[in-house]
Protein backbone atom coordinates (compact mmCIF):
# COMPACT_ATOMS: atom_id res chain seq x y z
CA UNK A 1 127.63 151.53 211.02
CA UNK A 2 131.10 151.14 210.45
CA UNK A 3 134.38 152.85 210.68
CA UNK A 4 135.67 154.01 207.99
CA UNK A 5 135.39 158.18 207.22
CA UNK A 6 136.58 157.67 203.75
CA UNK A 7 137.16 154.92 201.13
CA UNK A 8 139.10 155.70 197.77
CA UNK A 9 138.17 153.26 194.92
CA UNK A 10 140.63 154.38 192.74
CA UNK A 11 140.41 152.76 189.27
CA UNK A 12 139.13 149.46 190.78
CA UNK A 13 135.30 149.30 190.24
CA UNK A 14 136.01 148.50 186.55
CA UNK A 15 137.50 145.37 187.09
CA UNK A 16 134.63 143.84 189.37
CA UNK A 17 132.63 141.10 188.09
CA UNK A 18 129.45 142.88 190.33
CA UNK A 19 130.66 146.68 191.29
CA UNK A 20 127.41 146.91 192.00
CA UNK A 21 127.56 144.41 194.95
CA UNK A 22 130.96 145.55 196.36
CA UNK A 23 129.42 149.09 196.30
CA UNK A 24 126.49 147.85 198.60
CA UNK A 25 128.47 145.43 201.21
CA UNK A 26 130.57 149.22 201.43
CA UNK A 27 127.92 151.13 202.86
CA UNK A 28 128.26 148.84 206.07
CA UNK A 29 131.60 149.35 206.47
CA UNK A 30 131.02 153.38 206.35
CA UNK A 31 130.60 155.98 209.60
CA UNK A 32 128.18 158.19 209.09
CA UNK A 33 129.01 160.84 206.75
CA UNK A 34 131.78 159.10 204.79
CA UNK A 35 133.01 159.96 201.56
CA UNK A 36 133.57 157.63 199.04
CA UNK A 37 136.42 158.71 196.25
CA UNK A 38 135.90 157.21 193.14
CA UNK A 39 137.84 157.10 189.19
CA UNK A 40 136.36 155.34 186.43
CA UNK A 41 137.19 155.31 183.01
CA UNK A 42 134.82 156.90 180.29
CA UNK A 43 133.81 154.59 177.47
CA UNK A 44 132.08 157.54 175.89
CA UNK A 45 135.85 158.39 174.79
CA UNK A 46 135.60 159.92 171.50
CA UNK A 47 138.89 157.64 170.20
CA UNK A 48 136.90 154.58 171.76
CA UNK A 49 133.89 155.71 170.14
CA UNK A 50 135.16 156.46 166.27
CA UNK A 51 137.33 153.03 166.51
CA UNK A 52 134.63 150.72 167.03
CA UNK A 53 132.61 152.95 164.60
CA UNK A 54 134.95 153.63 161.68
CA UNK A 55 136.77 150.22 161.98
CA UNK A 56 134.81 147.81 163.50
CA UNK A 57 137.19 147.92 166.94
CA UNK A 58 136.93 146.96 170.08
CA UNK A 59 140.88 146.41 170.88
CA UNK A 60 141.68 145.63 174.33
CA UNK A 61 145.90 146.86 175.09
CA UNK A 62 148.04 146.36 178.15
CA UNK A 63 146.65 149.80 179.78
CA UNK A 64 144.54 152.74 179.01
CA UNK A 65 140.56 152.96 178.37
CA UNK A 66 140.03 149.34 177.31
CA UNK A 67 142.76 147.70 179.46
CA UNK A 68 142.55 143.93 178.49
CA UNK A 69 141.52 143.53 182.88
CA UNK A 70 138.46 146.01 182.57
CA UNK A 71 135.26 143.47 183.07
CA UNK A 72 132.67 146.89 183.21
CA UNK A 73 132.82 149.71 180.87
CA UNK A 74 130.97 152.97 182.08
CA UNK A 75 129.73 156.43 180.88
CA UNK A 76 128.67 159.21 183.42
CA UNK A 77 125.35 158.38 182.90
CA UNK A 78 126.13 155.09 183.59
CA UNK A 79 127.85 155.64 186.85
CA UNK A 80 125.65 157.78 188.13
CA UNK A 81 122.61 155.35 187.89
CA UNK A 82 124.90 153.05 189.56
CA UNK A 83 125.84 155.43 191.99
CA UNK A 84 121.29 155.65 192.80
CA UNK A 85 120.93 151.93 192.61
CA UNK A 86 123.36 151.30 195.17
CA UNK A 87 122.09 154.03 197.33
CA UNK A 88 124.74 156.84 197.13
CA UNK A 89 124.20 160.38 196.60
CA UNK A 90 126.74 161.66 194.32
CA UNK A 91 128.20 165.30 195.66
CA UNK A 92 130.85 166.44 192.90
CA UNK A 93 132.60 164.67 189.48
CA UNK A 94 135.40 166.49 187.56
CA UNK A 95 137.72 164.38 185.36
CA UNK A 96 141.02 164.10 183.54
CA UNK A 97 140.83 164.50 179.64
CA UNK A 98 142.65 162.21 177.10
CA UNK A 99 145.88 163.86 176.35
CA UNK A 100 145.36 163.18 172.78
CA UNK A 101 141.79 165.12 173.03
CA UNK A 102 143.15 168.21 175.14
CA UNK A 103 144.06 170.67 171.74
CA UNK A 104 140.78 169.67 170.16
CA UNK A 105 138.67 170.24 173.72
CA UNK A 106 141.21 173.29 174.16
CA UNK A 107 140.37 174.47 170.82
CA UNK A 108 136.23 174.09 171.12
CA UNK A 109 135.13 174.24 174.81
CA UNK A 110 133.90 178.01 174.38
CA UNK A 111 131.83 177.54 171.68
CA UNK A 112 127.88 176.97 172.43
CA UNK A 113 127.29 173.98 169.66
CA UNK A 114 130.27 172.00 168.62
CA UNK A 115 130.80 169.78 165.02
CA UNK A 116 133.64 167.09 165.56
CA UNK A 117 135.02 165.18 162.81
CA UNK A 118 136.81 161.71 163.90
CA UNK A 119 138.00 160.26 160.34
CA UNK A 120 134.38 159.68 158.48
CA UNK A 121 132.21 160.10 161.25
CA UNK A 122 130.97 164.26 162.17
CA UNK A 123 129.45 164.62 165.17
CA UNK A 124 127.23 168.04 164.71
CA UNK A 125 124.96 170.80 167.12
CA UNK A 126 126.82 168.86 170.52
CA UNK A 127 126.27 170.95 173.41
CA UNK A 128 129.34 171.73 175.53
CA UNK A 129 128.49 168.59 177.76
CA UNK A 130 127.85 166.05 175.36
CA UNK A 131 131.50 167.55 173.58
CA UNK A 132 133.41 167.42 177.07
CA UNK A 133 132.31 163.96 177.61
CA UNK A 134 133.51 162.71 174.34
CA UNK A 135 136.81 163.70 175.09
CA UNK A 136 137.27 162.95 178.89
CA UNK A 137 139.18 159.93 179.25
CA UNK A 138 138.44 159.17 183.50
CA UNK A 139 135.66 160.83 185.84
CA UNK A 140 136.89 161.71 189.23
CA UNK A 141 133.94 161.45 191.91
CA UNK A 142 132.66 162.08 195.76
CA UNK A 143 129.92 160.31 197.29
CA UNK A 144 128.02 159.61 200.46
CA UNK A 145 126.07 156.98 201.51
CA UNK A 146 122.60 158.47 200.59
């Protein structure tokens, strides 16, 4: 086992060709018990999302969500199953929202079913996790070596 109590991939994982394969050389490199720290963007971005549906977009930009050096694009579902695969056991998420999505998550985060309209397309009946996801722009994780 290695040395290293904790590792921080801090907006990196996104960028790898294979994520997957730096993720597993890691584990080696770990002592027992070590925490990996992890932020990855959310594709599942609701602005993402109603661009490429409404207008046919897919525009990479100097920074943000689809940052013209991302090579992976990930949901939570996604890096979670990535997460399994490579043999970690992931221990807590939270996340940062998209400023531009804060009032509308502000405005609809107590209610049990939410309806979102994005230009044309109305999302209806999305429960309050499929409604936060939509408008979190990064996930924030911990992790062990499983």
């Amino acid at each position: 086992a290695g040395g290293f109590d904790a590792v921080i991939a801090a907006d990196i994982l996104e960028h790898l060709v294979n994520p997957w394969q730096l993720l597993l050389r890691l584990k080696a490199a770990l002592a027992p018990g070590a925490q990996v720290l992890a932020s990855i963007p959310n594709v599942r971005n609701l602005q993402v999302v109603s661009d490429l549906v409404l207008n046919g977009r897919w525009t990479y930009r100097e920074l943000g969500l689809l940052d013209v050096t991302h090579l992976r694009f990930f949901t939570f579902t996604e890096i979670k199953q990535m997460l399994e695969e490579t043999g970690y056991r992931l221990e807590a998420s939270s996340a940062n929202l998209s400023p531009a999505l804060v009032a509308l998550y502000e405005k609809n985060r107590h209610q049990e079913k939410v309806s979102v309209r994005a230009g044309r397309v109305v999302l209806d009946d999305l429960t309050q996790r499929e409604f936060y996801e939509l408008c979190v722009e990064q996930f924030l994780l911990r992790c062990r070596a499983a």
